[in-house]
Protein backbone atom coordinates (compact mmCIF):
# COMPACT_ATOMS: atom_id res chain seq x y z
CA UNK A 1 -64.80 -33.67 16.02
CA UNK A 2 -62.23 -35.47 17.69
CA UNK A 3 -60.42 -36.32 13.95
CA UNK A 4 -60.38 -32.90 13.36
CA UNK A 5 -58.89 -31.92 16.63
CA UNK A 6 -56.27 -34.70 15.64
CA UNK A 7 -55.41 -33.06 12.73
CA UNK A 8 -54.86 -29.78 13.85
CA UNK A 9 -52.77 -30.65 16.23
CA UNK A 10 -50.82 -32.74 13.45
CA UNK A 11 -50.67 -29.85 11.52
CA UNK A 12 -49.58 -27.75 14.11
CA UNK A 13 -46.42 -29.90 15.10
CA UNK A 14 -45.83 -30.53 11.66
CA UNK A 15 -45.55 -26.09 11.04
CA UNK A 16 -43.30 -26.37 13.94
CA UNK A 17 -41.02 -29.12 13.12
CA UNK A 18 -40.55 -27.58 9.66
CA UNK A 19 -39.65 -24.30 10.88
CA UNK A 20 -37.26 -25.70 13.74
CA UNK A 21 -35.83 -27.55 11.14
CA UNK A 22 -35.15 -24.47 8.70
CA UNK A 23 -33.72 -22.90 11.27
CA UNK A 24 -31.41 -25.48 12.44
CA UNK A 25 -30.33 -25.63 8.58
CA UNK A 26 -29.64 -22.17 8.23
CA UNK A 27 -27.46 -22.01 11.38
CA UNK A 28 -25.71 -25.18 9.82
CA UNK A 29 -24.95 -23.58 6.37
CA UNK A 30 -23.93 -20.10 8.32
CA UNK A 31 -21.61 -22.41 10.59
CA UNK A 32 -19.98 -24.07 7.62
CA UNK A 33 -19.09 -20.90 5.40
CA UNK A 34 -18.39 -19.43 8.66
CA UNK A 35 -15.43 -22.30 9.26
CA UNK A 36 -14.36 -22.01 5.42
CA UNK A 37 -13.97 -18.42 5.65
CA UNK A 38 -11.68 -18.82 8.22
CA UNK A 39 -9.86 -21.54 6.37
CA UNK A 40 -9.77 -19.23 3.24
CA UNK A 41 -8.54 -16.36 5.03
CA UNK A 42 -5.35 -18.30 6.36
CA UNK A 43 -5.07 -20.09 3.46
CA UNK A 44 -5.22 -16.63 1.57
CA UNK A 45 -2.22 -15.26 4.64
CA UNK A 46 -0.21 -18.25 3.82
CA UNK A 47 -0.19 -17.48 0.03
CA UNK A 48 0.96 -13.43 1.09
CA UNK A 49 3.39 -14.60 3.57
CA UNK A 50 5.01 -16.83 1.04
CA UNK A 51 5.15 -13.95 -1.84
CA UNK A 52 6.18 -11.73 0.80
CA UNK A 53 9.39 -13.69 1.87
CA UNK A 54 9.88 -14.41 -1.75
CA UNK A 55 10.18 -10.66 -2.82
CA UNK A 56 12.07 -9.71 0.51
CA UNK A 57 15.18 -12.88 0.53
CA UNK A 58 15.18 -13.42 -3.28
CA UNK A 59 14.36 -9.75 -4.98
CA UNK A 60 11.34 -11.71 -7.07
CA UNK A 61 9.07 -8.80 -8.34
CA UNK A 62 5.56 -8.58 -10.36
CA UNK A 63 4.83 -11.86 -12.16
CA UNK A 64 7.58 -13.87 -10.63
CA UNK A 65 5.43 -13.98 -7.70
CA UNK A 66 2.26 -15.25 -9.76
CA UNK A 67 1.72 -18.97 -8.20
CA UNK A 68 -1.21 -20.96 -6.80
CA UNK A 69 -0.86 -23.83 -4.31
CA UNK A 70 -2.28 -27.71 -4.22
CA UNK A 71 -4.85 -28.50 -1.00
CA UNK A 72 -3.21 -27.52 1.92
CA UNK A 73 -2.96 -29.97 4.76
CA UNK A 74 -5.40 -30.44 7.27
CA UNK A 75 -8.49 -28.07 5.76
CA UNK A 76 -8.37 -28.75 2.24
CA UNK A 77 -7.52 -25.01 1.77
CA UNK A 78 -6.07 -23.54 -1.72
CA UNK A 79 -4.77 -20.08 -2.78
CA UNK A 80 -3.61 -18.34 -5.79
CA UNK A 81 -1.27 -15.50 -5.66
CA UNK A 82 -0.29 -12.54 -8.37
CA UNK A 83 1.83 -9.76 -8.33
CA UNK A 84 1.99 -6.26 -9.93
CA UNK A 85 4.56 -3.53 -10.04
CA UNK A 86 2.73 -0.63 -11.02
CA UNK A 87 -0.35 1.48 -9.34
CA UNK A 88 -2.75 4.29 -10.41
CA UNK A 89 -2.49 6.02 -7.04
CA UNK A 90 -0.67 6.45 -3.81
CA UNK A 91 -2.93 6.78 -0.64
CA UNK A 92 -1.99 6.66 3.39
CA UNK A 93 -2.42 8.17 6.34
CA UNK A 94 0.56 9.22 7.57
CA UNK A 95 0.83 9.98 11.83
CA UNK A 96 2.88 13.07 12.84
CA UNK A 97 6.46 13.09 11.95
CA UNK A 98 5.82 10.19 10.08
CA UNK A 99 7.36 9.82 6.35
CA UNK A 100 6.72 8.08 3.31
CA UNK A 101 8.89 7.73 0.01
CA UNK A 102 7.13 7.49 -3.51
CA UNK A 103 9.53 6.77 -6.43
CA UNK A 104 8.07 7.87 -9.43
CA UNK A 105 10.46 5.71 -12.02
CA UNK A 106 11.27 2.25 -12.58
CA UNK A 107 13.89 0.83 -9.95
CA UNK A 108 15.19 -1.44 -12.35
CA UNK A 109 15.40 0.89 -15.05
CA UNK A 110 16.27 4.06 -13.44
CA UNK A 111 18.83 4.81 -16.23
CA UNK A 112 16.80 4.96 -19.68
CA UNK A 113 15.03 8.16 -18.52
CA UNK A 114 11.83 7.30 -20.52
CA UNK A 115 7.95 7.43 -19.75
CA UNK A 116 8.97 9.88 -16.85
CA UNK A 117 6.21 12.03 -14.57
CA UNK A 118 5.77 15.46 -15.19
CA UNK A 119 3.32 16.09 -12.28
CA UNK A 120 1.78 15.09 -9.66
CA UNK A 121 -1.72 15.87 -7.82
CA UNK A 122 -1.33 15.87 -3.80
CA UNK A 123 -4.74 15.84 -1.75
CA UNK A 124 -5.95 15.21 2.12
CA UNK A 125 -8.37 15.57 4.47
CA UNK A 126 -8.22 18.49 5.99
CA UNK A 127 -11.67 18.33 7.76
CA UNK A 128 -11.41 17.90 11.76
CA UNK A 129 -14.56 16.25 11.94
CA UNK A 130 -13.07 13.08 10.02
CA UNK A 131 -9.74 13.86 10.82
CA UNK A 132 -9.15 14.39 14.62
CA UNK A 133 -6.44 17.46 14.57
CA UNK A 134 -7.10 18.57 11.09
CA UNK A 135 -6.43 22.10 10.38
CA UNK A 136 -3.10 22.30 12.37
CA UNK A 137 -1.41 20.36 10.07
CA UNK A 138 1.86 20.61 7.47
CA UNK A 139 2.99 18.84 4.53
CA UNK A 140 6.62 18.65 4.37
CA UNK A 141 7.50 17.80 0.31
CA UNK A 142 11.05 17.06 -0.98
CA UNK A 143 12.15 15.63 -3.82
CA UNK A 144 15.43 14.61 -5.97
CA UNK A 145 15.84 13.89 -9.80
CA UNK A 146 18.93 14.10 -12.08
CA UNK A 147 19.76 14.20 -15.53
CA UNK A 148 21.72 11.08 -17.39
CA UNK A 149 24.83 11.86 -19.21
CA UNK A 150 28.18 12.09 -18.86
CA UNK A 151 27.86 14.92 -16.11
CA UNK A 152 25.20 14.68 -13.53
CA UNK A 153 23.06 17.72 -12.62
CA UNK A 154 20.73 16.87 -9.80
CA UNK A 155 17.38 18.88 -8.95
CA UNK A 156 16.74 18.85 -5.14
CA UNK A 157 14.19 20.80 -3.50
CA UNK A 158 11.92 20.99 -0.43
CA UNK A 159 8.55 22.73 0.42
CA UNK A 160 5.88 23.18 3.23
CA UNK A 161 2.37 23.12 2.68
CA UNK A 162 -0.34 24.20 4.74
CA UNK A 163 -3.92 22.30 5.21
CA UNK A 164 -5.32 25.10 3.75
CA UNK A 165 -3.93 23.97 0.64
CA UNK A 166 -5.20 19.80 1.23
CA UNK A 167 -7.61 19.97 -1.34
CA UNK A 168 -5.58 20.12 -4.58
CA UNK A 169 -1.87 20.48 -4.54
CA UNK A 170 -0.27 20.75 -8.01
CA UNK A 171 3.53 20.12 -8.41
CA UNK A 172 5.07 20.74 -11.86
CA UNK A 173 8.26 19.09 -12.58
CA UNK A 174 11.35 20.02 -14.51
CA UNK A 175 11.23 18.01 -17.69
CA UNK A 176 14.90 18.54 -18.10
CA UNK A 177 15.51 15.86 -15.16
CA UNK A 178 14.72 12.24 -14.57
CA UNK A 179 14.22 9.54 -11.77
CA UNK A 180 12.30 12.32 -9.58
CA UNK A 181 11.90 11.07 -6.13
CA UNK A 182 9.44 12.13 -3.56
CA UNK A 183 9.30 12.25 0.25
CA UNK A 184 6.62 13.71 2.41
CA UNK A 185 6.26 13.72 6.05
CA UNK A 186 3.62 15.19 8.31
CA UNK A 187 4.03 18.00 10.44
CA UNK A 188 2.56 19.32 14.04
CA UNK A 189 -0.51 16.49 13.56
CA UNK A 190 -1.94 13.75 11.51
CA UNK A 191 -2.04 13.83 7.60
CA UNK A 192 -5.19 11.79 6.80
CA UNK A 193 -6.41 10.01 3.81
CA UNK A 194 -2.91 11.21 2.10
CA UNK A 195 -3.69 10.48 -2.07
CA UNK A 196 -0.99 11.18 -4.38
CA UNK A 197 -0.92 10.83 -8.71
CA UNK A 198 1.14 11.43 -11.55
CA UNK A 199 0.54 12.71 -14.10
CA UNK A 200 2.35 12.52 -18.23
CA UNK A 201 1.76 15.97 -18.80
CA UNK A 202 2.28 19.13 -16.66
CA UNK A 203 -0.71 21.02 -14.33
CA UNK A 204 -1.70 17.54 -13.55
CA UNK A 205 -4.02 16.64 -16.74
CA UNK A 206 -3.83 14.08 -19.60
CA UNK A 207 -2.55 10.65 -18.90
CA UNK A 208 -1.79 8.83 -15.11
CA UNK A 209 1.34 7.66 -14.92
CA UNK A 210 1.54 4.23 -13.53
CA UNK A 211 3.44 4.61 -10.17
CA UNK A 212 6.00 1.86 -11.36
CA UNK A 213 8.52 1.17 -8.09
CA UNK A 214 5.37 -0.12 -5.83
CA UNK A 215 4.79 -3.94 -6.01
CA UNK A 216 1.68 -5.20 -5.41
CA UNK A 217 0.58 -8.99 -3.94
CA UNK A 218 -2.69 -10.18 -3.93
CA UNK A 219 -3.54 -12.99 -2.62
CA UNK A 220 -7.08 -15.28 -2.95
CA UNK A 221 -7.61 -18.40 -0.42
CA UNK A 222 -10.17 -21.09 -1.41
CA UNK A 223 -12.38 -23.22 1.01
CA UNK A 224 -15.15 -25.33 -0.14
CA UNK A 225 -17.90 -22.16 -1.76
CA UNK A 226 -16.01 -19.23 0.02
CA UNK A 227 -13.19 -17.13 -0.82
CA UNK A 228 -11.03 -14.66 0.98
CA UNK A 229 -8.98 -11.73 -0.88
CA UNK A 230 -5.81 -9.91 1.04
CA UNK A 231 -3.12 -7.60 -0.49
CA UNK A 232 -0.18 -5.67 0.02
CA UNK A 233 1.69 -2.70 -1.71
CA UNK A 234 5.22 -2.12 -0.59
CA UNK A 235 8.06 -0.19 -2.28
CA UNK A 236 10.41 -2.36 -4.64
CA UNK A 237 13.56 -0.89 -3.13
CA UNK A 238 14.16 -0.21 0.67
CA UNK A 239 13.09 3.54 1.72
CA UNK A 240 16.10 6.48 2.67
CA UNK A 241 15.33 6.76 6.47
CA UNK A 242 14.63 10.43 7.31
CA UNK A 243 17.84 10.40 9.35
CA UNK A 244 19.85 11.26 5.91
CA UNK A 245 18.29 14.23 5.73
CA UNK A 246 20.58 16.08 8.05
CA UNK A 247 24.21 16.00 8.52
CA UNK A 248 26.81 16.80 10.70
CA UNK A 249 29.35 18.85 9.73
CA UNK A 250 33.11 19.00 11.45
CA UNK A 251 36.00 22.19 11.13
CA UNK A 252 38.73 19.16 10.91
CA UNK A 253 38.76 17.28 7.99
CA UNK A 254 37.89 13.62 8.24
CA UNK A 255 40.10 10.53 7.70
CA UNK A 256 39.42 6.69 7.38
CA UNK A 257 41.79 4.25 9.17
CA UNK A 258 44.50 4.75 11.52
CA UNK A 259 47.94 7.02 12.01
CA UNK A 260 46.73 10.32 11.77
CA UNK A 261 46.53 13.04 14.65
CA UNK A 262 44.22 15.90 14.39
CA UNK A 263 43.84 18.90 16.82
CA UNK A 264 40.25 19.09 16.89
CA UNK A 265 38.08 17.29 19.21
């Protein structure tokens, strides 16, 4: 009897231990990919930061920014890095008054006038339950294009869209003109979940056209068995600040330099 008793009790610590034990081990492994998460992630930052700086001081675009690094010091970190200049679609939220440029042709071929847009779908949420101050809302749209040759005829034009119209806004362009440019800025509240695509063919059907002046950077940082993923889309070229779109205009006429006298004040 007392054997038995012995046993059980044996068996009972030994249940214990084991499952103390698994425990312990789980909250081991969880620590560990915990820490080389973290060490991924900055390793992963380091990698964007890098292709970031790269694109900004030295212009490098799409694949000149594909590059992976050796173990980084300290946490035996690694990342690789790529870069793309083209996306299938265009989406932001964009806060009141705020604006956002979307060039719909190559930057560094804005001159050949080939593989151009000839629509483009515009969409948001209009709902107020998703979108705190949906409802009140305006989309201002403007856009610029011009035709290549030896005289230059420009297309510039500028609309206002109301949320009632959120759900599906087609714009057909003139396939006369090239290089179109877009701006939009929100109006009297938020524009939520903004989406924006082109299209090859008119009424928004057929083929997407790659948005080509966005560059993309993804980058991937390694630690151990975990990985961590972060990315970036930015225009190639700097954005027009929304300040150009007024002007000032004087009676006198206007002069550079010095020795002139003018009347008006």
């Amino acid at each position: 009897m007392v054997l038995l008793l012995a046993l059980l009790i044996l068996a009972s610590v030994l249940a214990t231990s084991l499952t103390v034990g698994a425990l312990v081990l789980r909250e081991l492994r969880v620590s560990i990919v915990s820490d080389q998460g973290q060490a991924a992630y900055y390793a992963a930052e380091s990698g964007l930061e890098q292709g970031l700086y790269l694109w900004r001081l030295e212009g490098k675009q799409g694949s000149e920014l594909n590059a992976n690094t050796t173990v980084l010091a300290g946490n035996q970190a690694t990342w690789t890095r790529s870069g793309t200049v083209t996306q299938n679609i265009y989406q932001a939220t964009l806060k009141k008054d705020q604006t956002a440029q979307l060039d719909l042709f190559d930057p560094n071929d804005s001159l050949s006038g080939t593989t151009q847009a000839q629509s483009v779908k515009i969409s948001w949420d209009n709902n107020p339950s998703s979108c705190p101050g949906a409802g009140s809302e305006w989309l201002e749209l403007g856009w610029s294009a011009w035709q290549t040759g030896s005289t230059l005829n420009y297309d510039v034009q500028q609309r206002y869209f109301s949320s009632s119209q959120a759900n599906g806004l087609v714009i057909n362009f003139n396939p006369t003109f090239t290089n179109y440019r877009l701006r939009l800025r929100a109006m009297y509240s938020d524009i939520c979940d903004l989406s924006v695509q082109a299209f090859r063919q008119p009424n928004a059907v057929g083929d997407i056209y790659q948005l080509p002046a966005r560059l993309t950077i993804n980058s991937v940082g390694y630690q151990g068995n975990t990985s961590q993923s972060l990315s970036v889309t930015v225009p190639q070229q700097p954005t027009q600040a929304p300040v150009f779109d007024y002007a000032l205009f004087s009676e006198c006429s206007l002069f550079k330099g010095s020795g002139f006298t003018s009347s008006c004040y």
